[in-house]
C-alpha atoms as a PDB file:
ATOM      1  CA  UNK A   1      11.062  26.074 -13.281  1.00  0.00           C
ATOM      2  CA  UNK A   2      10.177  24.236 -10.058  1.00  0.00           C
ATOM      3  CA  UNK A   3      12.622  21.521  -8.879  1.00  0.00           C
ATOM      4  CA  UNK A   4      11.286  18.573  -6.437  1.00  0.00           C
ATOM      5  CA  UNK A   5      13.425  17.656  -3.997  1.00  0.00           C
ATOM      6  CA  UNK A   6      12.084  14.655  -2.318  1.00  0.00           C
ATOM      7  CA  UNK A   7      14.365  13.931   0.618  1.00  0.00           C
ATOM      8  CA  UNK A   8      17.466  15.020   0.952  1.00  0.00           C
ATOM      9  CA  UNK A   9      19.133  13.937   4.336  1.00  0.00           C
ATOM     10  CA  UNK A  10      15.800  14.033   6.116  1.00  0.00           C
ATOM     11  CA  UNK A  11      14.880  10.532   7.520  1.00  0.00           C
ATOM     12  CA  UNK A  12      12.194   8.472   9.060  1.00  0.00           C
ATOM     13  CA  UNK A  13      12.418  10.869  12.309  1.00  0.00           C
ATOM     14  CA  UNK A  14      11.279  13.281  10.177  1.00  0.00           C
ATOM     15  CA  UNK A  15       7.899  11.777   9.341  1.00  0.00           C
ATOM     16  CA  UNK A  16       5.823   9.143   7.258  1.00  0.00           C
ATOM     17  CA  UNK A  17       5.729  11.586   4.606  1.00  0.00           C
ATOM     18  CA  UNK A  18       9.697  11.650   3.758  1.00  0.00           C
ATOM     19  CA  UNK A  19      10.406   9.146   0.925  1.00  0.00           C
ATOM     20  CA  UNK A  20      13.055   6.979   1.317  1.00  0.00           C
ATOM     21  CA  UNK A  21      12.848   3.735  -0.602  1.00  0.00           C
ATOM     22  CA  UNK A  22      12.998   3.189  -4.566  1.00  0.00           C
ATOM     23  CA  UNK A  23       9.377   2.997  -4.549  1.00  0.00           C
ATOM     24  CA  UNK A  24       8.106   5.599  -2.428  1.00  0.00           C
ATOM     25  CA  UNK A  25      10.338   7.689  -4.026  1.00  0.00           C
ATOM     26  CA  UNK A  26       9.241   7.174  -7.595  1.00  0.00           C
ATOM     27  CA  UNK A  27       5.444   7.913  -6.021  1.00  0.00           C
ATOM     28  CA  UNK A  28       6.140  11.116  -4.630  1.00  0.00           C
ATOM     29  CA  UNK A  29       8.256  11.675  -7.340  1.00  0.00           C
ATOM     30  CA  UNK A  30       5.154  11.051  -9.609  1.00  0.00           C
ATOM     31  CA  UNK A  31       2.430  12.866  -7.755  1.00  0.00           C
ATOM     32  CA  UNK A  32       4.817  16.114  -7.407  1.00  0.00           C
ATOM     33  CA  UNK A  33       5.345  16.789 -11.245  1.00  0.00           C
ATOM     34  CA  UNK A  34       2.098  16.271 -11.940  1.00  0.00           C
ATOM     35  CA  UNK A  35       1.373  19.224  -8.916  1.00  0.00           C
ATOM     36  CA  UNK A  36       3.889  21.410 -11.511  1.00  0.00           C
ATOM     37  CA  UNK A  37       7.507  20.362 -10.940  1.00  0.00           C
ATOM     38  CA  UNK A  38       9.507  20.282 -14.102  1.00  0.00           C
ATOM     39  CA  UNK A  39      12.891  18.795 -12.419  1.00  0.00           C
ATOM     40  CA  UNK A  40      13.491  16.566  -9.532  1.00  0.00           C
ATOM     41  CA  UNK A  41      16.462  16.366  -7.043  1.00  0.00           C
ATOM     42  CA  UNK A  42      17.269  12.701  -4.684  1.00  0.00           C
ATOM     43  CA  UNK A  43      19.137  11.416  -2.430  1.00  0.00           C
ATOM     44  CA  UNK A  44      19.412   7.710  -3.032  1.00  0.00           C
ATOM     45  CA  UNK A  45      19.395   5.738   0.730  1.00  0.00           C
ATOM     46  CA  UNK A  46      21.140   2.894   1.842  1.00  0.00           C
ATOM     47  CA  UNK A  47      18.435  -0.043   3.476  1.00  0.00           C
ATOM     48  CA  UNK A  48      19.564   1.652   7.099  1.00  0.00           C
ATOM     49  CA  UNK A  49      18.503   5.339   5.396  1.00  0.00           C
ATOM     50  CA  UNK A  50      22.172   6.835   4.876  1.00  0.00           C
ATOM     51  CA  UNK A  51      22.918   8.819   1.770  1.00  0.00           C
ATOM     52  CA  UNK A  52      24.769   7.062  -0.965  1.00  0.00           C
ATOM     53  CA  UNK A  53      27.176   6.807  -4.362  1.00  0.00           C
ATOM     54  CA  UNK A  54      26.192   2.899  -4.659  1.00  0.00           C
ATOM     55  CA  UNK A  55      25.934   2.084  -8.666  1.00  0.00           C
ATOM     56  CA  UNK A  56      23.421  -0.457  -7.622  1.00  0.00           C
ATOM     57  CA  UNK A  57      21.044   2.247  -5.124  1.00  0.00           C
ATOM     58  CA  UNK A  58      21.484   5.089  -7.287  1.00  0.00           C
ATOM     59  CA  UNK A  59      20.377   2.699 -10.504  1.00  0.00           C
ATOM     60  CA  UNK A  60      17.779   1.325  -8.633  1.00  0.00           C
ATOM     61  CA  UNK A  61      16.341   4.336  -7.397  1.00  0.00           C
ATOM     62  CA  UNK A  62      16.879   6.236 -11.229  1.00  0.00           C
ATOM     63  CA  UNK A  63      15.033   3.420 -12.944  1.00  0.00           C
ATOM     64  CA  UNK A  64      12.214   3.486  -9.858  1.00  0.00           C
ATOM     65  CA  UNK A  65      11.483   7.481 -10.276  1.00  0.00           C
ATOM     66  CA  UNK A  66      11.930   7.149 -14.613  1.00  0.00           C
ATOM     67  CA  UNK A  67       9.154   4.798 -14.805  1.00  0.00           C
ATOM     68  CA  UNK A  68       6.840   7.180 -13.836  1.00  0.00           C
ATOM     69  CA  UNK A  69       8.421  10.757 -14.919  1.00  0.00           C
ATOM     70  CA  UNK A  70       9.468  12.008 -17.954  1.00  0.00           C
ATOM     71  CA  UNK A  71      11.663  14.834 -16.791  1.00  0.00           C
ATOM     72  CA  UNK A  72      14.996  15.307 -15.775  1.00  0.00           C
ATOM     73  CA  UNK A  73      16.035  13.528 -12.801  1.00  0.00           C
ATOM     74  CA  UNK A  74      19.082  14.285 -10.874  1.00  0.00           C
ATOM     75  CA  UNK A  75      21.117  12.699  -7.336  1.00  0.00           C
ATOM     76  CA  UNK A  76      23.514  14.840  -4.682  1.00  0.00           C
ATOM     77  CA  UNK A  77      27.209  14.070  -4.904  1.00  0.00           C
ATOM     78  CA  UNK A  78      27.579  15.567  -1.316  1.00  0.00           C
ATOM     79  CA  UNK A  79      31.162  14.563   0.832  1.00  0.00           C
ATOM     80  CA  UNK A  80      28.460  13.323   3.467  1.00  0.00           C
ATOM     81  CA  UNK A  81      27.448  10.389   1.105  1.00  0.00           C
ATOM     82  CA  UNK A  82      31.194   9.721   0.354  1.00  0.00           C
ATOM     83  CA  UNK A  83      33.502  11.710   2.672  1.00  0.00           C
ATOM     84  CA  UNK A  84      37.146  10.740   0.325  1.00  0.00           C
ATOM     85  CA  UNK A  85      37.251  12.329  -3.225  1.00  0.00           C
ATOM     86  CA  UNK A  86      38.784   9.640  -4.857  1.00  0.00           C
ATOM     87  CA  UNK A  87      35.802   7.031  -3.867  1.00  0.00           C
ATOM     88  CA  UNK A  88      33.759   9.516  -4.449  1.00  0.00           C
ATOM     89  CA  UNK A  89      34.844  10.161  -8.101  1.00  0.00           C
ATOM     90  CA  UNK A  90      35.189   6.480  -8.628  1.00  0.00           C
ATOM     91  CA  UNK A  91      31.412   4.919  -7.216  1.00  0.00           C
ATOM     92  CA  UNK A  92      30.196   8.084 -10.067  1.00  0.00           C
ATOM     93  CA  UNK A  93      33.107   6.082 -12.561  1.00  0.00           C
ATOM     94  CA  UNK A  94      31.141   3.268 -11.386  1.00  0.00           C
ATOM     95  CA  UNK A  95      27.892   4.295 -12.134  1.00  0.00           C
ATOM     96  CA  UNK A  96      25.426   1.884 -14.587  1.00  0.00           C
ATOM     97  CA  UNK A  97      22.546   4.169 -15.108  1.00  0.00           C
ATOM     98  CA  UNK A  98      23.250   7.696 -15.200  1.00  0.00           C
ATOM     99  CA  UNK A  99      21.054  10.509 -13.768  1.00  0.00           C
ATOM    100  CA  UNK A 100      20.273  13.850 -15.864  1.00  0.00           C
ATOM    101  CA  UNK A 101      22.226  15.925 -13.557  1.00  0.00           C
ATOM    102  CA  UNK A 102      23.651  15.701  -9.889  1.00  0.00           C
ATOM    103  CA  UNK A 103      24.820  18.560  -7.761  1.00  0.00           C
ATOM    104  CA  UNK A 104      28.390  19.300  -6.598  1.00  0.00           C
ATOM    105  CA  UNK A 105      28.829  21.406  -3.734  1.00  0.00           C
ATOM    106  CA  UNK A 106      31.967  23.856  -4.710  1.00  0.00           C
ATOM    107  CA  UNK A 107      32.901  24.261  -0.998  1.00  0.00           C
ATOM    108  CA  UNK A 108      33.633  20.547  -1.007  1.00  0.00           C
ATOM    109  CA  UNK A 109      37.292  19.189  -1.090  1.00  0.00           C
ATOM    110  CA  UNK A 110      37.047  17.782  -4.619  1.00  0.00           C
ATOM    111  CA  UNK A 111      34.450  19.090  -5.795  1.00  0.00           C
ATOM    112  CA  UNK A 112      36.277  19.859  -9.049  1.00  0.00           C
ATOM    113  CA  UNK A 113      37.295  16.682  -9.634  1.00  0.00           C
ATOM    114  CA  UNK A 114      34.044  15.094  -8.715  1.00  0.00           C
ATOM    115  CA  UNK A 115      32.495  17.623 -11.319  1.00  0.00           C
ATOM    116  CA  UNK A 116      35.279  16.526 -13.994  1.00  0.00           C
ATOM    117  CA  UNK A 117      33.829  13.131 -13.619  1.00  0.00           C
ATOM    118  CA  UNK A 118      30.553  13.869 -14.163  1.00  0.00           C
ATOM    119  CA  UNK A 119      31.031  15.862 -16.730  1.00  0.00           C
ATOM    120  CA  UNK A 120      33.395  13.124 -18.543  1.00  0.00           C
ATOM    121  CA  UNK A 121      30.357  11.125 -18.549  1.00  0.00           C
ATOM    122  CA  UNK A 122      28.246  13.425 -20.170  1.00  0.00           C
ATOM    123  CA  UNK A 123      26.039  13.749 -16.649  1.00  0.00           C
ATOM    124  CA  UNK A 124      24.654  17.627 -16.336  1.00  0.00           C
ATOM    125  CA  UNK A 125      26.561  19.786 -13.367  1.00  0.00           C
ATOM    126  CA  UNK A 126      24.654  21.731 -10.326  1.00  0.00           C
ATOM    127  CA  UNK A 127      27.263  23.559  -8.750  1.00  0.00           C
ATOM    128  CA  UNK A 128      26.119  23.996  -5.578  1.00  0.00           C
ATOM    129  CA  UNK A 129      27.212  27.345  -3.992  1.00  0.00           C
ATOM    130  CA  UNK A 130      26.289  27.882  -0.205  1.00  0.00           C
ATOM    131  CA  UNK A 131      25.878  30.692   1.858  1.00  0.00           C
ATOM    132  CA  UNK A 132      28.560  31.382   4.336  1.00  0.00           C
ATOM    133  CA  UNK A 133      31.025  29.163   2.538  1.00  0.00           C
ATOM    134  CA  UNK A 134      33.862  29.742   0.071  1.00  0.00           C
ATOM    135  CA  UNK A 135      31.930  27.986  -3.119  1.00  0.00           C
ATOM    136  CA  UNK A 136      30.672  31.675  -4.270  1.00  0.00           C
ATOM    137  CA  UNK A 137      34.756  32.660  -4.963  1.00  0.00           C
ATOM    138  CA  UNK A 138      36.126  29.380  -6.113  1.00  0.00           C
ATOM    139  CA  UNK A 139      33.283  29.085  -8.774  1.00  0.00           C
ATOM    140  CA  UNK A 140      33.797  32.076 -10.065  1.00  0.00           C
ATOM    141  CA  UNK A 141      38.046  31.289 -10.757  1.00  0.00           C
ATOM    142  CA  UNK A 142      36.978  27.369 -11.751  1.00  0.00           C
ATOM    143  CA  UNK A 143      37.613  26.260 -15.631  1.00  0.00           C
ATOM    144  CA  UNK A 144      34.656  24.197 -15.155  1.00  0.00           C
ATOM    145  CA  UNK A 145      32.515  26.710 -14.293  1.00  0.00           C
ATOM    146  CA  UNK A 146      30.879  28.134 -17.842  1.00  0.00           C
ATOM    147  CA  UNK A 147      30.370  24.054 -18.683  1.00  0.00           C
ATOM    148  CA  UNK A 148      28.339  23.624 -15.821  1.00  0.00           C
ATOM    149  CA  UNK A 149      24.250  22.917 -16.096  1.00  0.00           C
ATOM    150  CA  UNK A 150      22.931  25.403 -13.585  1.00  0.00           C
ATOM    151  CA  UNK A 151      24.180  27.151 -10.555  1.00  0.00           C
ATOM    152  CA  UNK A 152      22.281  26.210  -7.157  1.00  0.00           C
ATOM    153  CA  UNK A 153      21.927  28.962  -5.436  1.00  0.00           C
ATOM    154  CA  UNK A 154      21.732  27.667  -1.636  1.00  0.00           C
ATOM    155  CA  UNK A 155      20.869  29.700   0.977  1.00  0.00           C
ATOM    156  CA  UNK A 156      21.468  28.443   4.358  1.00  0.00           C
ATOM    157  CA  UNK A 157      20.526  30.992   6.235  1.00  0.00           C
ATOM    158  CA  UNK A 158      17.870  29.078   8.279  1.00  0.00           C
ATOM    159  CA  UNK A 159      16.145  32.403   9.839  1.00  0.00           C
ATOM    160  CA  UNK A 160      12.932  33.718   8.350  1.00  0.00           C
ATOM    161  CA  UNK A 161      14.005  37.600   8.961  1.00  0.00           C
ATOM    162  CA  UNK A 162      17.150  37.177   7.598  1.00  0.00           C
ATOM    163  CA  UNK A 163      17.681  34.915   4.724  1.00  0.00           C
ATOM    164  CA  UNK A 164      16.533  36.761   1.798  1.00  0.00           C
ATOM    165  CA  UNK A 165      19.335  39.302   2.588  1.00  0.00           C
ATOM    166  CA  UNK A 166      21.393  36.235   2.610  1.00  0.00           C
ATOM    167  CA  UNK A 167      20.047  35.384  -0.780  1.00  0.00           C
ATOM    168  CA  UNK A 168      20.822  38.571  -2.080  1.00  0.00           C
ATOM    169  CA  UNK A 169      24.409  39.021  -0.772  1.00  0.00           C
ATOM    170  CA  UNK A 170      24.878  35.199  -2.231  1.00  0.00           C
ATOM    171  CA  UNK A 171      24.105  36.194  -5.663  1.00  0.00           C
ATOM    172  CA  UNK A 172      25.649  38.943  -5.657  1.00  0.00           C
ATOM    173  CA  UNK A 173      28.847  37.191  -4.727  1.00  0.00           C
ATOM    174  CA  UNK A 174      27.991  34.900  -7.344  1.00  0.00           C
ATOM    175  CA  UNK A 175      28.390  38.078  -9.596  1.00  0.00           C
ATOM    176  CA  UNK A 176      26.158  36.940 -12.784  1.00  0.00           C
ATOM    177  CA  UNK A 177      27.154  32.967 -12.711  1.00  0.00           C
ATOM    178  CA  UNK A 178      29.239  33.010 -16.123  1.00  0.00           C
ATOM    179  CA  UNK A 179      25.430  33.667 -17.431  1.00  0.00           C
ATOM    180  CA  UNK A 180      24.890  30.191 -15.860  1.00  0.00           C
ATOM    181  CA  UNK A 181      20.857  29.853 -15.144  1.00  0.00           C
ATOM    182  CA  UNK A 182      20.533  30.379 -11.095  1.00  0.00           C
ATOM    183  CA  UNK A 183      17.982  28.278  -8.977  1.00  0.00           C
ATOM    184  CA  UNK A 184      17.539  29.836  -5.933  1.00  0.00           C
ATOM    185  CA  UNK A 185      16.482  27.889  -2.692  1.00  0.00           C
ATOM    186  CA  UNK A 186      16.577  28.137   0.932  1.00  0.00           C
ATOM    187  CA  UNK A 187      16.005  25.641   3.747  1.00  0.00           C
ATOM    188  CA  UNK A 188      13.637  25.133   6.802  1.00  0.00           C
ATOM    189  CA  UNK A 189      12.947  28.789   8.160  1.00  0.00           C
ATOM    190  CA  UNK A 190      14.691  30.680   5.347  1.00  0.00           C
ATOM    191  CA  UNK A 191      12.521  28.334   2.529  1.00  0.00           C
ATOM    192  CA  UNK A 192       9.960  30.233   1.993  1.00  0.00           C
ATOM    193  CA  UNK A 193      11.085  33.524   2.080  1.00  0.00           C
ATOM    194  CA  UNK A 194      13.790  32.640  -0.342  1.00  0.00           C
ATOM    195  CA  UNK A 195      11.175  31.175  -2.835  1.00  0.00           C
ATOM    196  CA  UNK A 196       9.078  34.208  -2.773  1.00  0.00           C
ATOM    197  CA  UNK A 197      12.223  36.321  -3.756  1.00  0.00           C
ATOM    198  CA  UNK A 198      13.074  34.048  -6.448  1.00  0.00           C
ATOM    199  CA  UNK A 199       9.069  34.445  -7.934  1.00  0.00           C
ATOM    200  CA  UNK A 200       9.939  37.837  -7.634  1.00  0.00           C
ATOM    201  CA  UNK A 201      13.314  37.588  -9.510  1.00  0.00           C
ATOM    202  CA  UNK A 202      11.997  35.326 -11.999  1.00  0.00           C
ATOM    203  CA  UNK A 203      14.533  32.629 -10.912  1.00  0.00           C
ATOM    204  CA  UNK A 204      14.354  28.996 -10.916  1.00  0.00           C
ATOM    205  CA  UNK A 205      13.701  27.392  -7.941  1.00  0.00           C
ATOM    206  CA  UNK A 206      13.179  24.397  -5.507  1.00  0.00           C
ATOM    207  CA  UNK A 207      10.414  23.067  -3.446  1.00  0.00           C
ATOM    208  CA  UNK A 208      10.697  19.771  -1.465  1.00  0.00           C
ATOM    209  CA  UNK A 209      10.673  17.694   1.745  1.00  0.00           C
ATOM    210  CA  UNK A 210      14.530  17.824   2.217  1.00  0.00           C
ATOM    211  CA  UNK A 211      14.652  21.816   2.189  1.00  0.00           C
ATOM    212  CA  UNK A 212      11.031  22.271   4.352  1.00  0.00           C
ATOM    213  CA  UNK A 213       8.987  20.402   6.577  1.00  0.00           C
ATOM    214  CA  UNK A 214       5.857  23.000   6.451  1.00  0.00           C
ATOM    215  CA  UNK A 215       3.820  24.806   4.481  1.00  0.00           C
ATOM    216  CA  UNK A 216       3.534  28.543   4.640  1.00  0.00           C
ATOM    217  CA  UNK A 217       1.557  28.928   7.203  1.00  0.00           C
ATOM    218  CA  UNK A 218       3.517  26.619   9.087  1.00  0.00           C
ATOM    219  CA  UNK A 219       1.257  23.734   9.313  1.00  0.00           C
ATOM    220  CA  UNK A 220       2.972  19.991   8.465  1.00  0.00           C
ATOM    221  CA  UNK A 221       3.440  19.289   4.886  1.00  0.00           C
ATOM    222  CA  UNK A 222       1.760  16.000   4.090  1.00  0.00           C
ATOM    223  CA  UNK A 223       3.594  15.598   0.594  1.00  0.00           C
ATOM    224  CA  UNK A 224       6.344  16.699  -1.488  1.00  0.00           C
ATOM    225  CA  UNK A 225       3.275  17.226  -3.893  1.00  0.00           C
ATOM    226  CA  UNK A 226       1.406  19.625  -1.606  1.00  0.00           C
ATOM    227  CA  UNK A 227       4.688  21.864  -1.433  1.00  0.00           C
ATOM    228  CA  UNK A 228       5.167  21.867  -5.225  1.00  0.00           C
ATOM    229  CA  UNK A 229       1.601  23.557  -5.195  1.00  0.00           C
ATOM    230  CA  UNK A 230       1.661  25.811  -2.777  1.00  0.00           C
ATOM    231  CA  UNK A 231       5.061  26.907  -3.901  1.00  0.00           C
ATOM    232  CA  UNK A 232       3.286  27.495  -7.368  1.00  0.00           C
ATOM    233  CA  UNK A 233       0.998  30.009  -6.057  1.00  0.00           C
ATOM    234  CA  UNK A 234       4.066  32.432  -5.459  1.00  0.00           C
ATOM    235  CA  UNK A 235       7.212  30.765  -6.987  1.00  0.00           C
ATOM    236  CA  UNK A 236       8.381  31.834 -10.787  1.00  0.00           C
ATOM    237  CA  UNK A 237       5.620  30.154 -13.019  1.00  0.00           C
ATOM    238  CA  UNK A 238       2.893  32.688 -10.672  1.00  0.00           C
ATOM    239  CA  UNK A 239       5.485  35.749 -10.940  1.00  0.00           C
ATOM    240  CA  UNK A 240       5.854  34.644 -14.764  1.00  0.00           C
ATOM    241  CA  UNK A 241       1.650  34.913 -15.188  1.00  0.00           C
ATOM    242  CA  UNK A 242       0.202  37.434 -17.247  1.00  0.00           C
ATOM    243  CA  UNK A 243      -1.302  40.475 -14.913  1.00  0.00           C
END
C-alpha cells in the first residue's frame, strides 16, 4: 500500500505545487490515487497556512478530499498543530466529521491520551514512531499499542547514505510492532532510499509532497501525483509483481 501525503508542514515557500487549501487539496488528492495511492495523509491549514485541530478546517478539508476519493483519508495530530494536550484532546472531542485515521506521534507529551481520544471515537490510530526519539520504547510498554491501526515507521534520518541503516535500527527497535502492519517512510534526502527498502521488505509505505520535494533523480516534483508514480516503479506494489 502507497499512502499520499499531500503537504504536511511544507508551505507556499515550498512551491506552487504544495496543496494547501480545501480545494487544491481534494485535487491533488484526486489525481494521486488515481496515479496508485490507496491511503492519503493531510495536514489541514489555517487561511495564514499553519497546521490545525479546528472542527470547522479539518471538516472542511475531509468533506473537500471525500468528494473525490473513495479511500481512507486520514489528518496529523502533531503537538506543532496544538502544542497543550488537553486542547489538543478536546478540538479531536470537538471534531464534526471524523477522518479514517490520524497519526499520533508516541514521542509527544500526550500522545496517549490524544490516542485514547481518538480511539474513543472510533477514529483509526497511526502511531507515529521516529527515529532518534523515545516513541520506539514507549510503544512497545503502551496498553494502547495492539489497538492501534498501523505503526508509522518514520525515519528522520535526512541523509541519503545513512538512513536506511536508520530504518533498519528503527524497526528493529520497534521489535515486530505487536504484529501491528508497519509503513515505512523517510523524509527529504533519506525518502527515497527508505522507500526502496520498504519495496524490498514488502512494507507499506508513503509517497508525498510533505516527506520529498524531488523525484529520484533529483529533479522538482511537479505533483503529489507524479511521486505516487514514480514511487510505484520501486515501492511494494513493484516488489509485490510477479517475476
Amino acid at each position: 500500500m502507497i499512502q499520499v501525503c499531500l503537504n504536511g508542514s511544507r508551505s507556499a515557500a515550498d512551491g506552487a505545487a504544495v496543496p494547501l487549501t480545501p480545494a487544491a487539496l481534494a485535487e491533488s488528492a484526486a489525481l494521486a490515487v488515481a496515479a496508485g495511492a490507496a491511503d492519503v495523509h493531510v495536514h489541514p491549514k489555517t487561511p495564514c497556512g499553519d497546521d490545525t485541530l479546528s472542527p470547522r478546517v479539518v471538516a472542511e478539508v475531509l468533506t473537500a478530499i471525500r468528494s473525490v476519493v473513495g479511500v481512507p483519508v486520514g489528518v496529523t495530530t502533531g503537538a506543532w498543530a496544538e502544542p497543550d494536550p488537553a486542547r489538543r484532546v478536546q478540538r479531536i472531542r470537538d471534531w464534526t466529521v471524523l477522518p479514517d485515521h490520524a497519526s499520533v506521534n508516541w514521542h509527544e507529551e500526550g500522545a496517549e491520551e490524544v490516542a485514547a481520544a481518538l480511539l474513543e471515537r472510533g477514529v483509526g490510530v497511526e502511531a507515529g514512531i521516529w527515529s532518534g526519539t523515545p516513541g520506539a520504547s514507549r510503544f512497545r510498554s503502551s496498553a494502547l499499542a495492539p489497538r492501534v491501526l498501523r505503526v508509522l515507521a518514520e525515519v528522520t534520518d535526512t541523509d541519503a547514505s545513512t538512513a536506511r541503516a536508520t530504518a533498519g535500527a528503527l524497526l528493529n527497535e520497534l521489535d515486530g510492532a505487536h504484529g501491528l502492519p508497519v509503513l515505512l517512510h523517510g523524509e527529504d534526502g533519506g525518502a527515497w532510499p527508505v522507500l526502496r527498502l520498504a519495496g524490498g521488505l514488502g512494507l507499506d509505505t508513503r509517497v508525498g509532497l510533505e516527506d520529498v520535494l524531488v523525484l529520484p533523480d533529483g529533479s522538482a516534483a511537479a505533483s503529489n501525483a507524479q511521486l505516487v508514480s514514480c514511487a510505484r516503479a520501486f515501492g511494494p506494489d513493484a516488489a509485490r509483481s510477479p517475476g
